[in-house]
Protein backbone atom coordinates (compact mmCIF):
# COMPACT_ATOMS: atom_id res chain seq x y z
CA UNK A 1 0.00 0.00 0.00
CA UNK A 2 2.86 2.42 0.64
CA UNK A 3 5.63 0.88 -0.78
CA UNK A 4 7.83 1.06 2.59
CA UNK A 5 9.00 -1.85 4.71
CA UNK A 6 6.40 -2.99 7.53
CA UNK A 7 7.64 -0.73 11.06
CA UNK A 8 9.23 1.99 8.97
CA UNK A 9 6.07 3.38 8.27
CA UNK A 10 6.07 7.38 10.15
CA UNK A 11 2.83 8.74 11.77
CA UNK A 12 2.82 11.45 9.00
CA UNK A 13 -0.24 10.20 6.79
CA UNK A 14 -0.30 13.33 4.59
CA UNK A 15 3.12 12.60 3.08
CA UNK A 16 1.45 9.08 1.80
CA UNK A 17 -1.97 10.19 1.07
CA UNK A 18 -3.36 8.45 3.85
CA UNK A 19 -5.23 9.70 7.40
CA UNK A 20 -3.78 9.78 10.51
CA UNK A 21 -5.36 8.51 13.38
CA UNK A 22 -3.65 9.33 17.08
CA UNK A 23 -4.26 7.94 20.90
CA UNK A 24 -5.69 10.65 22.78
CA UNK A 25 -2.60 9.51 25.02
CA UNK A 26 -0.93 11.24 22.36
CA UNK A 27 -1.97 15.12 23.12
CA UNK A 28 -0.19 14.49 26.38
CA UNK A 29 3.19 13.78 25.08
CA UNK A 30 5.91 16.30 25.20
CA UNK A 31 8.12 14.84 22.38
CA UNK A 32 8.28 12.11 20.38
CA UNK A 33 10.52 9.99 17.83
CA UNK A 34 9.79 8.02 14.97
CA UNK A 35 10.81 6.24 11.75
CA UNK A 36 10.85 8.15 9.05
CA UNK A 37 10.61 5.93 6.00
CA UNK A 38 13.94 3.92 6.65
CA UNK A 39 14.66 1.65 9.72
CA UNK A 40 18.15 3.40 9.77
CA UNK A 41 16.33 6.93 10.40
CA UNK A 42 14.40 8.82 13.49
CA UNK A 43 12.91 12.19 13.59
CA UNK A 44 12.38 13.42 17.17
CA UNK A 45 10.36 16.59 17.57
CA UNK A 46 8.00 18.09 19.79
CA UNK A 47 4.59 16.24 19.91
CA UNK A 48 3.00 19.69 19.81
CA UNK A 49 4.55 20.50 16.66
CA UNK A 50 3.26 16.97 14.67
CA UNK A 51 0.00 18.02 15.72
CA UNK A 52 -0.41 20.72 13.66
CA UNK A 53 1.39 19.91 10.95
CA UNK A 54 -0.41 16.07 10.68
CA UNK A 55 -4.39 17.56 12.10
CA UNK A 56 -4.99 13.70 13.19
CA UNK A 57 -7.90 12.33 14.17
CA UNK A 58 -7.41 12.05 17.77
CA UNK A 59 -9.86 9.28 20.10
CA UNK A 60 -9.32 5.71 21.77
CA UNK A 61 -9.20 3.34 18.83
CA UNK A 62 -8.40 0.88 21.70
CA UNK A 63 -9.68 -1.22 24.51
């Protein structure tokens, strides 16, 4: 569907065409770090900041 290996898949949905859905947990987070396309590469940056630029859908997808 994306074209990238299974767990290097980043929580940036707009950059594949494709929603974004976040924990509520999430909003609470002061940072956080994440693949970003390659197993060999993070991205850390404030939570805060990958809010606005991703505008998620945020709820408990979760039990």
């Amino acid at each position: 569907m994306t074209g990238l290996e299974v767990g290097s898949i980043p929580p940036i949905g707009k950059a594949l065409s494709l929603p974004s859905y976040y924990s509520r947990d999430f909003e609470k987070k002061d940072q956080v770090a994440f693949n970003a396309a390659m197993h060999t590469v993070s991205i850390k940056m404030k939570a805060p900041d990958l809010l606005k630029l991703e505008n998620p859908v945020i709820g408990d997808f979760s039990k």
